[in-house]
PDB file of N, CA and C in Angstrom:
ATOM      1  N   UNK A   1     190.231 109.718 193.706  1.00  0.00           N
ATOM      2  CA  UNK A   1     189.135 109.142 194.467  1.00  0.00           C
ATOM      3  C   UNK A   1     188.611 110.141 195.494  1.00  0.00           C
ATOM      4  N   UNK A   2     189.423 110.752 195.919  1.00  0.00           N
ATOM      5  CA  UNK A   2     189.272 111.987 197.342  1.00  0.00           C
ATOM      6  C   UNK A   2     188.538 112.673 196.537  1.00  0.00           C
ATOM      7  N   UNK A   3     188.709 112.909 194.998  1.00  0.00           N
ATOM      8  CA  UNK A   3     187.310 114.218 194.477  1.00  0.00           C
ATOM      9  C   UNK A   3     186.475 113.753 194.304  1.00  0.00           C
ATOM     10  N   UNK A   4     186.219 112.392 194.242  1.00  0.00           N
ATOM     11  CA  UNK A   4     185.121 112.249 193.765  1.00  0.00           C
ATOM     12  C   UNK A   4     184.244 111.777 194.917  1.00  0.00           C
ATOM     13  N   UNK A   5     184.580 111.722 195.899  1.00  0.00           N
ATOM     14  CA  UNK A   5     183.929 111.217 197.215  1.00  0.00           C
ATOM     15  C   UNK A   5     183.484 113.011 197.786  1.00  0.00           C
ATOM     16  N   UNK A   6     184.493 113.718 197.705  1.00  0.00           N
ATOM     17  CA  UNK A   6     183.751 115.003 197.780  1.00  0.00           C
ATOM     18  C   UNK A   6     182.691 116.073 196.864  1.00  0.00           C
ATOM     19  N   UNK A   7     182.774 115.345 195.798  1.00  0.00           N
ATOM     20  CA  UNK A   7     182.413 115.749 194.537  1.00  0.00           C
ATOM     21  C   UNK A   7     180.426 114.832 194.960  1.00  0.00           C
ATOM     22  N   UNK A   8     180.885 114.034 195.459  1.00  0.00           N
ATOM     23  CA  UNK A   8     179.391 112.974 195.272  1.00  0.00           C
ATOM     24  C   UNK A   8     179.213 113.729 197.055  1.00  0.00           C
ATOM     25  N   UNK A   9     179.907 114.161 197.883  1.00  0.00           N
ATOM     26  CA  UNK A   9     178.944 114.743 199.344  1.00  0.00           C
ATOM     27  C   UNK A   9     178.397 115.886 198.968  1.00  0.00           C
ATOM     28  N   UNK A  10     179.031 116.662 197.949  1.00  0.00           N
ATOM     29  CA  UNK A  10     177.985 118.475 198.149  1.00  0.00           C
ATOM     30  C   UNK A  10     177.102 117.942 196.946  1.00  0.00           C
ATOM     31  N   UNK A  11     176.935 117.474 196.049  1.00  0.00           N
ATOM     32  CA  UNK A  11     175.828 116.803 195.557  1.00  0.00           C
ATOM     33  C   UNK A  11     174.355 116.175 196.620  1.00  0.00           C
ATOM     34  N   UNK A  12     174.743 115.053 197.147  1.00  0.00           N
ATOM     35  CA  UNK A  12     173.954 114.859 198.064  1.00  0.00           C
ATOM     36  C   UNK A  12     173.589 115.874 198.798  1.00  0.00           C
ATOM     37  N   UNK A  13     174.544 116.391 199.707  1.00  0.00           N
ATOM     38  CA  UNK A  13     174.386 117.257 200.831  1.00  0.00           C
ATOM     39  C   UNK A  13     173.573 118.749 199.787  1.00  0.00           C
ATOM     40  N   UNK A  14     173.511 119.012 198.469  1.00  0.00           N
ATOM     41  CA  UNK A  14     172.822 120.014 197.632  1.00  0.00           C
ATOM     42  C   UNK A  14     171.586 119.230 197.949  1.00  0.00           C
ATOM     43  N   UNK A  15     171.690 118.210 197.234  1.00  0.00           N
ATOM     44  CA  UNK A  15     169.580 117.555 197.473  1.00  0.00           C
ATOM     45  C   UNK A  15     169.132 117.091 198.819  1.00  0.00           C
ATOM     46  N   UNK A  16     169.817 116.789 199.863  1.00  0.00           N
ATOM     47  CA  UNK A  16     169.083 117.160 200.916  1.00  0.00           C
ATOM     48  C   UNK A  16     168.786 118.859 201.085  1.00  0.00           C
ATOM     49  N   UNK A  17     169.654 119.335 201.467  1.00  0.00           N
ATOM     50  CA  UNK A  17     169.466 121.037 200.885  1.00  0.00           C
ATOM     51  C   UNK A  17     168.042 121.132 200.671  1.00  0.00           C
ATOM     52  N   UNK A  18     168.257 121.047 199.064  1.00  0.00           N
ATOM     53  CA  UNK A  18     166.944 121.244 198.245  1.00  0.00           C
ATOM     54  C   UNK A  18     165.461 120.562 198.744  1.00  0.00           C
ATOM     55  N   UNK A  19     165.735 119.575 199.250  1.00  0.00           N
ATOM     56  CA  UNK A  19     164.444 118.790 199.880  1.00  0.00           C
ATOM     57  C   UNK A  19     163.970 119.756 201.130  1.00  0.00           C
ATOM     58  N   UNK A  20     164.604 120.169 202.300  1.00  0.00           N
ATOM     59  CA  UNK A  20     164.712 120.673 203.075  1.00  0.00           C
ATOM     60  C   UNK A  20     164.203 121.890 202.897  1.00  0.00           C
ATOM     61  N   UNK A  21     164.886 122.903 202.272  1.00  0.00           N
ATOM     62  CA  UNK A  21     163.966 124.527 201.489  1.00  0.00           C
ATOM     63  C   UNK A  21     162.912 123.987 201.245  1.00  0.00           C
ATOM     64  N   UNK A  22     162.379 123.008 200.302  1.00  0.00           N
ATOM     65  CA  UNK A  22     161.469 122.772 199.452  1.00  0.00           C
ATOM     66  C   UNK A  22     160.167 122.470 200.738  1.00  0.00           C
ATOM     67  N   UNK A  23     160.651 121.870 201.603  1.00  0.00           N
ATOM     68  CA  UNK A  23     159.630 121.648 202.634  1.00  0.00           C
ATOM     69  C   UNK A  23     159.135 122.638 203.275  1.00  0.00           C
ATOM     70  N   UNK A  24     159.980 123.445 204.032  1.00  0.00           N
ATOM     71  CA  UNK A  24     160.194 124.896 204.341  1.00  0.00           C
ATOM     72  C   UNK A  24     159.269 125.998 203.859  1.00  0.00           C
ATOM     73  N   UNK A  25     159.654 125.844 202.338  1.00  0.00           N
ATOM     74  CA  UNK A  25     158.889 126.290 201.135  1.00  0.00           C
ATOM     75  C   UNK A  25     157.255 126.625 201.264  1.00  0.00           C
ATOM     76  N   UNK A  26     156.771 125.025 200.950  1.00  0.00           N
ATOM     77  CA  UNK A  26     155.899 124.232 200.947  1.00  0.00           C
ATOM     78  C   UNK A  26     154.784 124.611 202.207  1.00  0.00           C
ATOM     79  N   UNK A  27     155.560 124.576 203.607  1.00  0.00           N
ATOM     80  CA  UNK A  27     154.642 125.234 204.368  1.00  0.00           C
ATOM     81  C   UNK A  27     153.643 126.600 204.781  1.00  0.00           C
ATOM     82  N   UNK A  28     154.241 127.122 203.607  1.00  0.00           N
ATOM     83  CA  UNK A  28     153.665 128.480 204.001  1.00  0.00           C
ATOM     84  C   UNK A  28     152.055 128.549 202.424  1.00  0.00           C
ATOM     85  N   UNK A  29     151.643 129.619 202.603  1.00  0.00           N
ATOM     86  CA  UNK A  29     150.505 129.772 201.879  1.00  0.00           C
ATOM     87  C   UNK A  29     151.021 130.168 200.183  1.00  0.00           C
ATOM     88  N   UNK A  30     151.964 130.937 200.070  1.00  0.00           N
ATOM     89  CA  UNK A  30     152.562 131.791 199.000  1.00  0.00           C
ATOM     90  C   UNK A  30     153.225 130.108 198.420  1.00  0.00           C
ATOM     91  N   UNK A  31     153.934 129.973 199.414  1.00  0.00           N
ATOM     92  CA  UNK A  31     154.924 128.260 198.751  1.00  0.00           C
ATOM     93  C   UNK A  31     153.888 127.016 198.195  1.00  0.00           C
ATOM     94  N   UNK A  32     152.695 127.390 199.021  1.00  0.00           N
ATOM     95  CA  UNK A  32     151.827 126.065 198.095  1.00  0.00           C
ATOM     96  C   UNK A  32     151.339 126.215 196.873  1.00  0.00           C
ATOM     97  N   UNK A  33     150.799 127.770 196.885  1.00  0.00           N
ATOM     98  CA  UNK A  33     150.613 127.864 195.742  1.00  0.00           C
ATOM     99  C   UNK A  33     151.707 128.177 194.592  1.00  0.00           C
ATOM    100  N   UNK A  34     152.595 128.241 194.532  1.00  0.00           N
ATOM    101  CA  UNK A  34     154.089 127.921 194.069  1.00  0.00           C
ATOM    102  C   UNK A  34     153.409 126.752 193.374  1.00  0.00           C
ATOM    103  N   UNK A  35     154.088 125.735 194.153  1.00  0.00           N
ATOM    104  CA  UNK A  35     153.968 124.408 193.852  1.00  0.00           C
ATOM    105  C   UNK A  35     153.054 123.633 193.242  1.00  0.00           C
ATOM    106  N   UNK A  36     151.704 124.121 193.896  1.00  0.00           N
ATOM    107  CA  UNK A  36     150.331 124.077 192.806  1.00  0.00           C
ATOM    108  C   UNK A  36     150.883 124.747 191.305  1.00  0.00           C
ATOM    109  N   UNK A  37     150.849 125.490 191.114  1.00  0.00           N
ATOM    110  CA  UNK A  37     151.431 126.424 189.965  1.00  0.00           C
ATOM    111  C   UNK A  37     152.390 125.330 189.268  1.00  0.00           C
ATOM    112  N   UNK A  38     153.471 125.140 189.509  1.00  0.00           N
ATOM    113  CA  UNK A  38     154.397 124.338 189.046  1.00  0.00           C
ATOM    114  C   UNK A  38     153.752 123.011 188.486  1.00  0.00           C
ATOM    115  N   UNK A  39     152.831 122.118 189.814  1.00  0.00           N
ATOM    116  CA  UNK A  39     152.062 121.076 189.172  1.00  0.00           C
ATOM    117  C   UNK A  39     151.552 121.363 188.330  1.00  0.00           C
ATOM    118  N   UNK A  40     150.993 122.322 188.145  1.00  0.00           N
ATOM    119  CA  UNK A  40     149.808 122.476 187.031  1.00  0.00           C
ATOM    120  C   UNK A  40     150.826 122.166 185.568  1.00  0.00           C
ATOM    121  N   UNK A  41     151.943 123.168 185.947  1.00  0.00           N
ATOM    122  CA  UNK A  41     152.851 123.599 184.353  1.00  0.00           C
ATOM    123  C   UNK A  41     153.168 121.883 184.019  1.00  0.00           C
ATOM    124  N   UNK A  42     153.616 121.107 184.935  1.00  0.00           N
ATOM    125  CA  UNK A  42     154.297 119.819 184.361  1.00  0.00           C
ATOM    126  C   UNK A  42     153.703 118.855 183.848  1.00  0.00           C
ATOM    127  N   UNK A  43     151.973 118.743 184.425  1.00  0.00           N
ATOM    128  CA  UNK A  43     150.773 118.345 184.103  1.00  0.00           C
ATOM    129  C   UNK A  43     150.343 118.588 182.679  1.00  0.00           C
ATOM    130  N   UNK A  44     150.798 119.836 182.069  1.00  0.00           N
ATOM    131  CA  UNK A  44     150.696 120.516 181.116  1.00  0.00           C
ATOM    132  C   UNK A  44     151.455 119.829 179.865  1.00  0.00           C
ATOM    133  N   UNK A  45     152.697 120.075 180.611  1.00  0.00           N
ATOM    134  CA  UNK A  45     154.102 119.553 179.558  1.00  0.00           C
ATOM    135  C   UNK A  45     153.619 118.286 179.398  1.00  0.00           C
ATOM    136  N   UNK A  46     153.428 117.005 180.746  1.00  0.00           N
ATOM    137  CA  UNK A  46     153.090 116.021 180.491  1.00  0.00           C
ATOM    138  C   UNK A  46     152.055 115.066 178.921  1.00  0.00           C
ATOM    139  N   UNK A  47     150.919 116.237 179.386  1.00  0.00           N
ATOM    140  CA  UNK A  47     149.511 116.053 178.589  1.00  0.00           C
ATOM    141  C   UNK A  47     150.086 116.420 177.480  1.00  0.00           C
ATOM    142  N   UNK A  48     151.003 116.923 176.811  1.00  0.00           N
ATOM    143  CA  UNK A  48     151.431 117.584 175.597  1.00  0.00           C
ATOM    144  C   UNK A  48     152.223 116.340 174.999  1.00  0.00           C
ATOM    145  N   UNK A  49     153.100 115.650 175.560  1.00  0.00           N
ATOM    146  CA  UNK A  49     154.087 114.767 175.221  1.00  0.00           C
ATOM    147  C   UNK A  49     153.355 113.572 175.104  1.00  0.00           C
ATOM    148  N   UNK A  50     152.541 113.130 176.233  1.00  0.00           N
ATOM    149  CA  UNK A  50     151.554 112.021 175.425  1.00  0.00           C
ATOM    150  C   UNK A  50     150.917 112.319 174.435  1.00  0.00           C
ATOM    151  N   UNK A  51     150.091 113.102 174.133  1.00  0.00           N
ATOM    152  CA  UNK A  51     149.479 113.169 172.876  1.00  0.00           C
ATOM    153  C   UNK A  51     150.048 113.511 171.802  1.00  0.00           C
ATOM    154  N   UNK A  52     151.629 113.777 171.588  1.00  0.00           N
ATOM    155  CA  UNK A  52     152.668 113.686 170.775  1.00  0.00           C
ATOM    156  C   UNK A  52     153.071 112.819 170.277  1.00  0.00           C
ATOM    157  N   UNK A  53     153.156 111.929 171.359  1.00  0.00           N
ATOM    158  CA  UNK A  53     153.570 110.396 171.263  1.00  0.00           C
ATOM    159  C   UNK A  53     152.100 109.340 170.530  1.00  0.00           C
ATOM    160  N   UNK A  54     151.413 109.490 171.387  1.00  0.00           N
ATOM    161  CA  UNK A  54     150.091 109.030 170.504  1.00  0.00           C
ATOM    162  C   UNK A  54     150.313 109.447 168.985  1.00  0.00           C
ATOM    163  N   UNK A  55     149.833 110.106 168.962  1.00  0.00           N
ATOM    164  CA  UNK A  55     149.922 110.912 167.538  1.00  0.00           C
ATOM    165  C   UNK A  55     151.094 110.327 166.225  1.00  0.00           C
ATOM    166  N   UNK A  56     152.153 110.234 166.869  1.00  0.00           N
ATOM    167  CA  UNK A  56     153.118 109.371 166.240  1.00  0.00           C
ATOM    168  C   UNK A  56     152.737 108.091 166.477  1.00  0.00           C
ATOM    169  N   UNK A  57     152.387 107.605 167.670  1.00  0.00           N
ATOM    170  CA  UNK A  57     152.355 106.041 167.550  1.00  0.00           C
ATOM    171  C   UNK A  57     151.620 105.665 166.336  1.00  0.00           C
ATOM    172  N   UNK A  58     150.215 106.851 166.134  1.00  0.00           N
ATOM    173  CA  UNK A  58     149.155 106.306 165.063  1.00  0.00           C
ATOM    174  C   UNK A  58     149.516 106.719 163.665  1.00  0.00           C
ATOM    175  N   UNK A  59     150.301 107.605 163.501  1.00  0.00           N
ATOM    176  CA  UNK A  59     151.020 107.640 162.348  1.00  0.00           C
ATOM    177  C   UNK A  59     152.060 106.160 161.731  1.00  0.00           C
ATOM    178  N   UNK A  60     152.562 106.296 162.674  1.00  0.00           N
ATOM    179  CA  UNK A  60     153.497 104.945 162.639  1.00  0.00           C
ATOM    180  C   UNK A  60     152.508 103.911 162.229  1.00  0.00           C
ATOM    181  N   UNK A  61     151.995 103.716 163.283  1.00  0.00           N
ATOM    182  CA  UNK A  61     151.141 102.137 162.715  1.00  0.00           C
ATOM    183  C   UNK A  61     150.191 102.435 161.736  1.00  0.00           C
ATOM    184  N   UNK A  62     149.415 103.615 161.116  1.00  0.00           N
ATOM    185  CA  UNK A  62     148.979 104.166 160.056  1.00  0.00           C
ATOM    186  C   UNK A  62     149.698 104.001 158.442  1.00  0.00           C
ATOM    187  N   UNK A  63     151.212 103.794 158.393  1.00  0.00           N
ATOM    188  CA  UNK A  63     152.397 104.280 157.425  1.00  0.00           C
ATOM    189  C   UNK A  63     152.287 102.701 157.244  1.00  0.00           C
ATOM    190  N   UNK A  64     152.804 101.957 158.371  1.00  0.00           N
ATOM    191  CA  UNK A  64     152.878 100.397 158.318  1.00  0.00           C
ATOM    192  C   UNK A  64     151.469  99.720 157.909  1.00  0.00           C
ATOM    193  N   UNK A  65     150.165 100.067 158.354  1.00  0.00           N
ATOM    194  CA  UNK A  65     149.259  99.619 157.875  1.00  0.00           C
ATOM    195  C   UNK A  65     149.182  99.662 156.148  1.00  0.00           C
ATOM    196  N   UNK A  66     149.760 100.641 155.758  1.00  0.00           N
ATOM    197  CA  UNK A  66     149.149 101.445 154.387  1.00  0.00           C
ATOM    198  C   UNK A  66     150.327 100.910 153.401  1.00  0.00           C
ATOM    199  N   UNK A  67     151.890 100.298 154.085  1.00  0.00           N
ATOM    200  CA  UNK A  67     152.625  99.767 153.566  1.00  0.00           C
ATOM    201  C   UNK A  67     152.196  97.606 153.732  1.00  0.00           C
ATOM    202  N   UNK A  68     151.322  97.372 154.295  1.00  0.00           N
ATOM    203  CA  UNK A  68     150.991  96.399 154.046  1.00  0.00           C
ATOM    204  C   UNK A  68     149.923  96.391 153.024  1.00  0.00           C
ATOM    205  N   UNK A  69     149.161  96.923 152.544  1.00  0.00           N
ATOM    206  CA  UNK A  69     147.470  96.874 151.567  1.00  0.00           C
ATOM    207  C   UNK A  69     148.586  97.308 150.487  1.00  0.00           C
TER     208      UNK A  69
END
């Protein structure tokens, strides 16, 4: 139990950490655009995985349509 109570504080105590840099970060001119940058990439990944998923959804219900007629 003692590891795992220390095991779960440098976890936490890592993502406050990380929140903390990240703010730090964030304030300066070089760090926003970081972060802009980064939004953009996940925005990216995002837009990719929906229209993946679409794409299958209409296949799917395309396969099932074509297995009902």
């Amino acid at each position: 139990m003692r590891t795992f109570i220390r095991s779960a504080a440098l976890i936490g105590g890592g993502i406050v950490a990380g929140f903390v840099l990240a703010h730090f970060i964030n304030s300066t001119q070089k760090g926003q655009a970081f972060f802009a940058q980064v939004n953009d990439r996940i925005d990216e990944v995002k837009g990719a995985v929906q229209q993946g998923y679409r794409a299958r959804t209409d296949a799917i219900y395309a396969a099932l349509e074509a297995e009902r007629n």
